[in-house]
N, C-alpha and C. Protein backbone atom coordinates (compact mmCIF):
# COMPACT_ATOMS: atom_id res chain seq x y z
N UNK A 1 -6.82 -16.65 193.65
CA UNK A 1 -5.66 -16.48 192.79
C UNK A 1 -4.52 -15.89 193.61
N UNK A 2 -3.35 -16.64 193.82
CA UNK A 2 -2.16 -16.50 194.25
C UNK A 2 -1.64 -14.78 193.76
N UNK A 3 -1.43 -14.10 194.28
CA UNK A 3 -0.46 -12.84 194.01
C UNK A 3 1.01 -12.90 193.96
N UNK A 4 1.46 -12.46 192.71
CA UNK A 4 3.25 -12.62 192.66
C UNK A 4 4.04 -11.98 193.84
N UNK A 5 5.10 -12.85 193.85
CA UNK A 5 6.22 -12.21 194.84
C UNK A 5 6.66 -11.04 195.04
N UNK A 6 6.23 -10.09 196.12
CA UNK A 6 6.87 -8.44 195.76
C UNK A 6 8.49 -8.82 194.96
N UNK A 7 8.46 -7.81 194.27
CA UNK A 7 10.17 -7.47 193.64
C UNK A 7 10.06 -5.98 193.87
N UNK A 8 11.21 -5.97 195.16
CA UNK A 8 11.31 -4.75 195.65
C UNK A 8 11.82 -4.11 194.24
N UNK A 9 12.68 -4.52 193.67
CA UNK A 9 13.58 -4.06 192.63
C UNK A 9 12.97 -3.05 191.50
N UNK A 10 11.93 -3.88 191.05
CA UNK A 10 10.99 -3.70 189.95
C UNK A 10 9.81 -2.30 190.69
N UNK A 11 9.42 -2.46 192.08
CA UNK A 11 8.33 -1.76 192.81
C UNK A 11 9.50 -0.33 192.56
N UNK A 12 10.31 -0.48 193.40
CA UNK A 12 11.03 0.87 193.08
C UNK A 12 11.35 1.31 192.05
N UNK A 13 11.63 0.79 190.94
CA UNK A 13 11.86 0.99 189.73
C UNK A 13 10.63 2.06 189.41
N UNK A 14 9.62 1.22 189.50
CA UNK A 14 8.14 1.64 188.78
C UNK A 14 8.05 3.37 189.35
N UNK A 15 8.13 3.06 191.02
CA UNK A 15 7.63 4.35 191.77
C UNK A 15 8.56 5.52 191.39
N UNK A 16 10.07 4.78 191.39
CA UNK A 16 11.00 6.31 190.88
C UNK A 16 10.70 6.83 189.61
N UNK A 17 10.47 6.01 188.12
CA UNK A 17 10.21 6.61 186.88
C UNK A 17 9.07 7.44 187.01
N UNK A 18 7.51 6.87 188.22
CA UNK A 18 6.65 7.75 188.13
C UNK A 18 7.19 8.99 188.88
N UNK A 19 8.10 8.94 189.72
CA UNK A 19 8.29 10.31 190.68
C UNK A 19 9.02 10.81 189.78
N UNK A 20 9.96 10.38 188.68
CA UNK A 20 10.60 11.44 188.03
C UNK A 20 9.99 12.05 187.21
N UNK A 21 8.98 11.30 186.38
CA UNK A 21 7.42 12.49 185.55
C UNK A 21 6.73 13.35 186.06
N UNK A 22 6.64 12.75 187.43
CA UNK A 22 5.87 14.11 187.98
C UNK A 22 6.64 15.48 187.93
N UNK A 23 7.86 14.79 188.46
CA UNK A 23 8.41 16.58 188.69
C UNK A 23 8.77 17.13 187.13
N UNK A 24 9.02 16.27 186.13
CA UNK A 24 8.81 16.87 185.01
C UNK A 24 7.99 17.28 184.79
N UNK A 25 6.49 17.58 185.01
CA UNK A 25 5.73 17.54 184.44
C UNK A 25 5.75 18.92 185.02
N UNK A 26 5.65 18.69 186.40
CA UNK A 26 5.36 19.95 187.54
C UNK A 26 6.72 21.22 186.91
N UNK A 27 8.11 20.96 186.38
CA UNK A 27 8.85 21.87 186.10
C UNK A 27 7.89 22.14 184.65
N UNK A 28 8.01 21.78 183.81
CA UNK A 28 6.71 22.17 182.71
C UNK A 28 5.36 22.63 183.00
N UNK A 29 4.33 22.59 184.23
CA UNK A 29 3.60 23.71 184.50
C UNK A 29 4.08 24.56 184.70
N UNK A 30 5.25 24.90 185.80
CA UNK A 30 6.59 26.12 185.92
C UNK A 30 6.33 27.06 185.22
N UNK A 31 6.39 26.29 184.19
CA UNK A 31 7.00 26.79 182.91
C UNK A 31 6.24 27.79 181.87
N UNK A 32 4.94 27.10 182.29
CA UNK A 32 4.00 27.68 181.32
C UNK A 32 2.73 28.34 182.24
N UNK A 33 3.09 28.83 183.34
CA UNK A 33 2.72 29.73 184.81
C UNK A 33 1.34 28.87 184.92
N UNK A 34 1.37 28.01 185.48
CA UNK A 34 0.46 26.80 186.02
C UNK A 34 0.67 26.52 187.12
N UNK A 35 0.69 27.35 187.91
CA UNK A 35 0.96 27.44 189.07
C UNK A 35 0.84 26.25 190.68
N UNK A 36 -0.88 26.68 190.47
CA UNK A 36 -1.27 25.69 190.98
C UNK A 36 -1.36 24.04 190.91
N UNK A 37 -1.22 23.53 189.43
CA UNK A 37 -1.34 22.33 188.84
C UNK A 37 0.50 22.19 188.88
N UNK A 38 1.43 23.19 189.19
CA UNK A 38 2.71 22.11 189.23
C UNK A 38 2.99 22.32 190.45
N UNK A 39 2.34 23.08 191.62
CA UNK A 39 2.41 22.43 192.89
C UNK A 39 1.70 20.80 193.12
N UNK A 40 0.73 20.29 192.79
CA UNK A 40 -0.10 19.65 192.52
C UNK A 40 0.65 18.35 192.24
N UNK A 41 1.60 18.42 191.14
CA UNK A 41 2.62 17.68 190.47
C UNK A 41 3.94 17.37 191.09
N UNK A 42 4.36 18.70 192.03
CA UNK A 42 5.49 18.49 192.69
C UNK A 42 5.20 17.84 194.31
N UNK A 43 3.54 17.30 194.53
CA UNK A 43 3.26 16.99 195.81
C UNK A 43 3.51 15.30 195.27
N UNK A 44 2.98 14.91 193.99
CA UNK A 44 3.09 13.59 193.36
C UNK A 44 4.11 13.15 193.30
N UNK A 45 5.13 14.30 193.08
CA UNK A 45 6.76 13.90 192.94
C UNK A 45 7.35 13.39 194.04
N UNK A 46 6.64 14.16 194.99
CA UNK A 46 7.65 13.65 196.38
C UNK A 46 6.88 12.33 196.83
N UNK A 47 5.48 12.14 197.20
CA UNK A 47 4.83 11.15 197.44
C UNK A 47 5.21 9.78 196.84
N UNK A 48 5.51 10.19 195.31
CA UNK A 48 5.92 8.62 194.77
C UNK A 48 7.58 8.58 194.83
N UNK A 49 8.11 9.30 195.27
CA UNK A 49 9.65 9.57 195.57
C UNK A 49 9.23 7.94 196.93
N UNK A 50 8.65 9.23 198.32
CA UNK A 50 8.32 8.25 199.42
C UNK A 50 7.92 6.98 199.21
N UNK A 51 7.10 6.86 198.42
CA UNK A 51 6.67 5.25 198.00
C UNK A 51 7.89 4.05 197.23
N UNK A 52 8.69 4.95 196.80
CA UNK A 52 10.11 4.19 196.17
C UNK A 52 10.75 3.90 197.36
N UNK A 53 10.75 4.74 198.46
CA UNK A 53 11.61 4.41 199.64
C UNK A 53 11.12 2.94 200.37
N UNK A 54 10.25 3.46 200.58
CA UNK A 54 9.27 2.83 201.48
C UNK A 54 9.47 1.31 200.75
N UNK A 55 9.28 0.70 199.29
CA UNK A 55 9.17 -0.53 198.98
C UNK A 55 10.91 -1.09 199.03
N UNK A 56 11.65 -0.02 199.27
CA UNK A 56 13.18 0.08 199.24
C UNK A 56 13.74 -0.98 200.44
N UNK A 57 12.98 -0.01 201.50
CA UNK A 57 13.50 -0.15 202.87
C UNK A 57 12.53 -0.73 204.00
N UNK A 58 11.33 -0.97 203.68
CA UNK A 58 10.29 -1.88 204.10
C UNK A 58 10.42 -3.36 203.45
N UNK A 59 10.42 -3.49 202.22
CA UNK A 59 10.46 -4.68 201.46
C UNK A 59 8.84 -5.42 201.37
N UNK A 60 7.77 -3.84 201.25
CA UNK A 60 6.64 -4.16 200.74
C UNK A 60 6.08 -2.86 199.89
N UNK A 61 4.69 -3.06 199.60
CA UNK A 61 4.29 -2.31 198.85
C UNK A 61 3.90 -1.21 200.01
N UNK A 62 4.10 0.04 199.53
CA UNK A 62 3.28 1.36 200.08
C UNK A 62 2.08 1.23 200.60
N UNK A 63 1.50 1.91 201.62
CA UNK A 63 0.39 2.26 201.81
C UNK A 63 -0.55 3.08 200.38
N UNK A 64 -1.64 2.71 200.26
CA UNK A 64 -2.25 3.72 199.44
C UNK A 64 -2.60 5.00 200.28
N UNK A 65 -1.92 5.65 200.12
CA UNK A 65 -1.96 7.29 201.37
C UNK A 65 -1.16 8.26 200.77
N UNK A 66 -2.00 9.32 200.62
CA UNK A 66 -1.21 10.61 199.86
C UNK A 66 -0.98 11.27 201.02
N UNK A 67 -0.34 11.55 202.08
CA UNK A 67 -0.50 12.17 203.36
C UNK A 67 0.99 11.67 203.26
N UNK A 68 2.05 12.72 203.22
CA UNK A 68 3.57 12.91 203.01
C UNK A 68 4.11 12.32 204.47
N UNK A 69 3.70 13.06 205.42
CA UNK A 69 4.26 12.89 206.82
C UNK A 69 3.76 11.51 207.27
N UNK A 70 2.51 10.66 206.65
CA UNK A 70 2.25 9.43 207.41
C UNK A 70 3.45 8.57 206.56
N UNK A 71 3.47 9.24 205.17
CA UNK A 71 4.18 8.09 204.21
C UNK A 71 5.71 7.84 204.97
N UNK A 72 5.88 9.06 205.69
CA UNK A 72 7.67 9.34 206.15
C UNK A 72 7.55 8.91 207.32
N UNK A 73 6.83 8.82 208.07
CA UNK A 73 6.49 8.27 209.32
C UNK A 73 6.43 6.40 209.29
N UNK A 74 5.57 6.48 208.36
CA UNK A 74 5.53 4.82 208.11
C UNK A 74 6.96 3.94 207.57
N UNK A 75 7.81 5.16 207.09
CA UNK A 75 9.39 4.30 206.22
C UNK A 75 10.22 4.67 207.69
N UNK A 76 9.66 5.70 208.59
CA UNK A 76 10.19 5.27 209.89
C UNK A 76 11.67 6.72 209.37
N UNK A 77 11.11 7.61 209.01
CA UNK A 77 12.17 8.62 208.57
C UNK A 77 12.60 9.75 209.87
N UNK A 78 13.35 9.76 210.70
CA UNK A 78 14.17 10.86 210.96
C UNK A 78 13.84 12.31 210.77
N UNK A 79 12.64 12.85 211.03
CA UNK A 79 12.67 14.20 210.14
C UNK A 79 12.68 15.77 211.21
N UNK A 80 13.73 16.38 210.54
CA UNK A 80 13.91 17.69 211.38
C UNK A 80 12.69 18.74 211.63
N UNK A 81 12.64 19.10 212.43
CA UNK A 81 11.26 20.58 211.95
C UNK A 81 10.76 21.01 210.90
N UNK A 82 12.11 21.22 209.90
CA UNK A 82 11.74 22.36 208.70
C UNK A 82 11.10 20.97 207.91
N UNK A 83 11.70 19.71 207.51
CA UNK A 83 11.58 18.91 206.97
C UNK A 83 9.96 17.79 207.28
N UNK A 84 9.46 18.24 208.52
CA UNK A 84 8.07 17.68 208.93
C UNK A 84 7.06 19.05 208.25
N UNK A 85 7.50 20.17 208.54
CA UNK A 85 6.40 21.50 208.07
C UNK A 85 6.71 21.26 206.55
N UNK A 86 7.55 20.98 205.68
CA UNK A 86 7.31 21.15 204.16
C UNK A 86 6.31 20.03 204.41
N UNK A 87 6.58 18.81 204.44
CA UNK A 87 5.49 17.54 203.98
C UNK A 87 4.35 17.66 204.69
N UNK A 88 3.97 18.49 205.24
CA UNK A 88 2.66 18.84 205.64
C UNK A 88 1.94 19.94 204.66
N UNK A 89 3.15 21.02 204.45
CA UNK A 89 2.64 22.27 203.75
C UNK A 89 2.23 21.42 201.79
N UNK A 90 3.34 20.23 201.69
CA UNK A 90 3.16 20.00 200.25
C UNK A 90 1.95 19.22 200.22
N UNK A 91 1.62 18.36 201.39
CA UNK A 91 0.70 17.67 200.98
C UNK A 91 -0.48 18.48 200.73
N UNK A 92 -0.78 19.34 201.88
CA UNK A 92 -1.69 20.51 201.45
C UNK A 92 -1.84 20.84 199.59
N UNK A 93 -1.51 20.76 199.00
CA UNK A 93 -1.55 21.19 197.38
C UNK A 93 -2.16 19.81 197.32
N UNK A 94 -1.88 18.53 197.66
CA UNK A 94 -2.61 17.97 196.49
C UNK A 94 -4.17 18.09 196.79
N UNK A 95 -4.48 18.72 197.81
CA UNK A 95 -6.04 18.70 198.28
C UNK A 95 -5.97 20.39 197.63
N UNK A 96 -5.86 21.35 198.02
CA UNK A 96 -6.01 22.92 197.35
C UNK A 96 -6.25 22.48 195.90
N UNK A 97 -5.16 22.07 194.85
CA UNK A 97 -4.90 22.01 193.96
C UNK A 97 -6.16 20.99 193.27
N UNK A 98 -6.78 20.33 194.14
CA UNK A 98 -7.68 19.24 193.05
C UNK A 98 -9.11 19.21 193.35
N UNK A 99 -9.68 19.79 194.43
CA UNK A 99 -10.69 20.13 194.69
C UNK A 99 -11.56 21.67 194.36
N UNK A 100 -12.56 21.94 193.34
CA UNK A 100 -12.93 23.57 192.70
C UNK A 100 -13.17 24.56 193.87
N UNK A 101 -13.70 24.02 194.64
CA UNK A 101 -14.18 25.63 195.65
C UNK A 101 -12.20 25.81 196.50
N UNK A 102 -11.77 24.89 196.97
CA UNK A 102 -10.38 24.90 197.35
C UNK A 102 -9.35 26.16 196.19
N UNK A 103 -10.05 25.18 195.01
CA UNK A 103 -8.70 25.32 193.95
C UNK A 103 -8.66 27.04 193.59
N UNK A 104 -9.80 27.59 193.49
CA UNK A 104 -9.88 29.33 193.45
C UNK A 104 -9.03 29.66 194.06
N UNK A 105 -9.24 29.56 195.40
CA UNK A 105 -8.66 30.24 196.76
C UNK A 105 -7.10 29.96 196.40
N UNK A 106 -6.88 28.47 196.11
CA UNK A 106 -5.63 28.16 195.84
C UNK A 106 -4.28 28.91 194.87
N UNK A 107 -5.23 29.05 193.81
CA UNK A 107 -4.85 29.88 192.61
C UNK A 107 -4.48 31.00 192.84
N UNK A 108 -4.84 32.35 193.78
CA UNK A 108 -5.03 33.19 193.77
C UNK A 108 -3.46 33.38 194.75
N UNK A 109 -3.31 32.43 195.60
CA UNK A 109 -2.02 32.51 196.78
C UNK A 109 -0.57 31.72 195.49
N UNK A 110 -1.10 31.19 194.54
CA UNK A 110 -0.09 30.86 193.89
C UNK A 110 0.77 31.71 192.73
N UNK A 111 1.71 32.68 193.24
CA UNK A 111 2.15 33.14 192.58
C UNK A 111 3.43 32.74 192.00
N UNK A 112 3.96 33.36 191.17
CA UNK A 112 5.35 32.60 190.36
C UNK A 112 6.57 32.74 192.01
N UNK A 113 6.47 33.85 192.59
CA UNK A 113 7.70 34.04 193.70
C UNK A 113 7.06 32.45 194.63
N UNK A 114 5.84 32.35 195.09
CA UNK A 114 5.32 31.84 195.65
C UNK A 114 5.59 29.93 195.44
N UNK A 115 5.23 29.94 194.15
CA UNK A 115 5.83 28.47 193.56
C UNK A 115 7.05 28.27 193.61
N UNK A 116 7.74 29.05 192.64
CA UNK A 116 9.22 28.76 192.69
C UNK A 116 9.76 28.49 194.35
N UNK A 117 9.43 29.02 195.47
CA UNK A 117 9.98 28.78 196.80
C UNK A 117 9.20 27.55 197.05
N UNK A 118 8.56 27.38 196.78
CA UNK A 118 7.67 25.99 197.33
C UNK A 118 8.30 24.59 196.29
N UNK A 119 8.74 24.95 195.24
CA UNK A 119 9.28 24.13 194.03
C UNK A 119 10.73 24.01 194.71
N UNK A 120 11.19 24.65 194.88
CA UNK A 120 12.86 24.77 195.70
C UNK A 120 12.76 23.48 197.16
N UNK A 121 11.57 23.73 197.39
CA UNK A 121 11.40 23.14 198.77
C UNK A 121 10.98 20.96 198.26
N UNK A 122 10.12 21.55 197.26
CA UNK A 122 10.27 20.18 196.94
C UNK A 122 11.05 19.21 196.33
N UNK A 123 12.07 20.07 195.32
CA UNK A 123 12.72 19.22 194.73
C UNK A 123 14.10 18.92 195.89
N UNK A 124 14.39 19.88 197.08
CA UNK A 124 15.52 19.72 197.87
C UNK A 124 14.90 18.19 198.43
N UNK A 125 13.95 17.87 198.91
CA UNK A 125 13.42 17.10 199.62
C UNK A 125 13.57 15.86 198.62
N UNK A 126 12.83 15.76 197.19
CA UNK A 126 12.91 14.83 196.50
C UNK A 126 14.48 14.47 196.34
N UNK A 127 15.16 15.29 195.96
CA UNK A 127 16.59 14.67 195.61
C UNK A 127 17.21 14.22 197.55
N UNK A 128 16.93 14.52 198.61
CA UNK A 128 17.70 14.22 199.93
C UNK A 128 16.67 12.69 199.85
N UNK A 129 15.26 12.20 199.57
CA UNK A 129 14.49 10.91 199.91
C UNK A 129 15.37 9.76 198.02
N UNK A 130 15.88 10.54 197.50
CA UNK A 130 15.88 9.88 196.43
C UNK A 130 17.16 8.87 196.71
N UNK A 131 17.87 10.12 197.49
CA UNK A 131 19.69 9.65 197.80
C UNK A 131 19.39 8.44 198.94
N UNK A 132 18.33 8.34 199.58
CA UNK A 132 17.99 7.34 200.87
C UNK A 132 17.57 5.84 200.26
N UNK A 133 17.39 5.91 199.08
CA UNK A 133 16.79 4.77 198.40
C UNK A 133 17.92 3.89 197.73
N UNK A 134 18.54 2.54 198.54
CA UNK A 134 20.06 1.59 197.99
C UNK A 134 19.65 1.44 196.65
C-alpha cells in the first residue's frame, strides 16, 4: 500500500497544535505545583516545537527521537553553548520525569524556584524554534 504525499503544511500544522498543548498543559501543572510532570510537558513542548521545524525545513517527517540536541542537530540548527546545555538539561526530564526509581529522586530537586527557571528556559527556546518555522 502506497503512502500519501508528505504535506509539509499539514505535518507542521499537526506538530505545532501538539507543541502548543504541551506547554499548556505543562503551564497548568505550574500551576497546580506538579512540578515534575510540567517539566515532563515542557520537554514535549519543545521536542514537538523541533519536529514542526524539522518537517518545515527538511520537507520530511521527523525522526522518531526524543533526544532535543539530535532533533536540533538533525534540522542542522546553529546552537550557542547556553542553547546546546538547555536541550540536553530538558531532555533529561523526559527520562527523570517518566521512569519511578528516577522520578523520586526527580521530585525531590523539583522545586517551584527550580521549575519556574527551567520553565523560563523552555518556553525562551520554544518561542526562538517557533519564530524559525516559514
Amino acid at each position: 500500500m502506497e503512502s500519501p504525499a508528505f504535506n509539509a503544511e499539514e505535518v507542521v500544522s499537526y506538530w505545532l497544535a501538539e507543541a502548543d498543548e504541551a506547554l499548556r498543559v505543562a503551564d497548568h501543572l505550574v500551576e497546580t505545583a506538579d512540578y515534575s510532570y510540567a517539566l515532563f510537558f515542557g520537554h514535549l513542548a519543545v521536542e514537538k516545537v523541533l519536529k514542526a521545524l524539522y518537517a518545515s525545513q527538511r520537507g520530511d517527517h521527523a525522526p522518531p527521537i526524543h533526544n532535543l540536541l539530535r532533533l536540533a542537530r538533525a534540522i542542522g540548527l546553529d546552537l550557542n553553548e547556553a542553547q546546546t546545555e538547555a536541550l540536553v538539561t530538558i531532555t533529561a526530564f523526559n527520562i527523570e520525569a517518566r521512569y519511578p526509581d528516577l522520578r523520586r529522586t526527580f521530585r525531590r530537586k523539583c522545586t517551584a524556584e527550580f521549575t519556574q527557571r527551567h520553565m523560563t528556559t523552555i518556553k525562551e527556546l520554544y518561542r526562538w524554534l517557533r519564530s524559525l518555522i516559514r
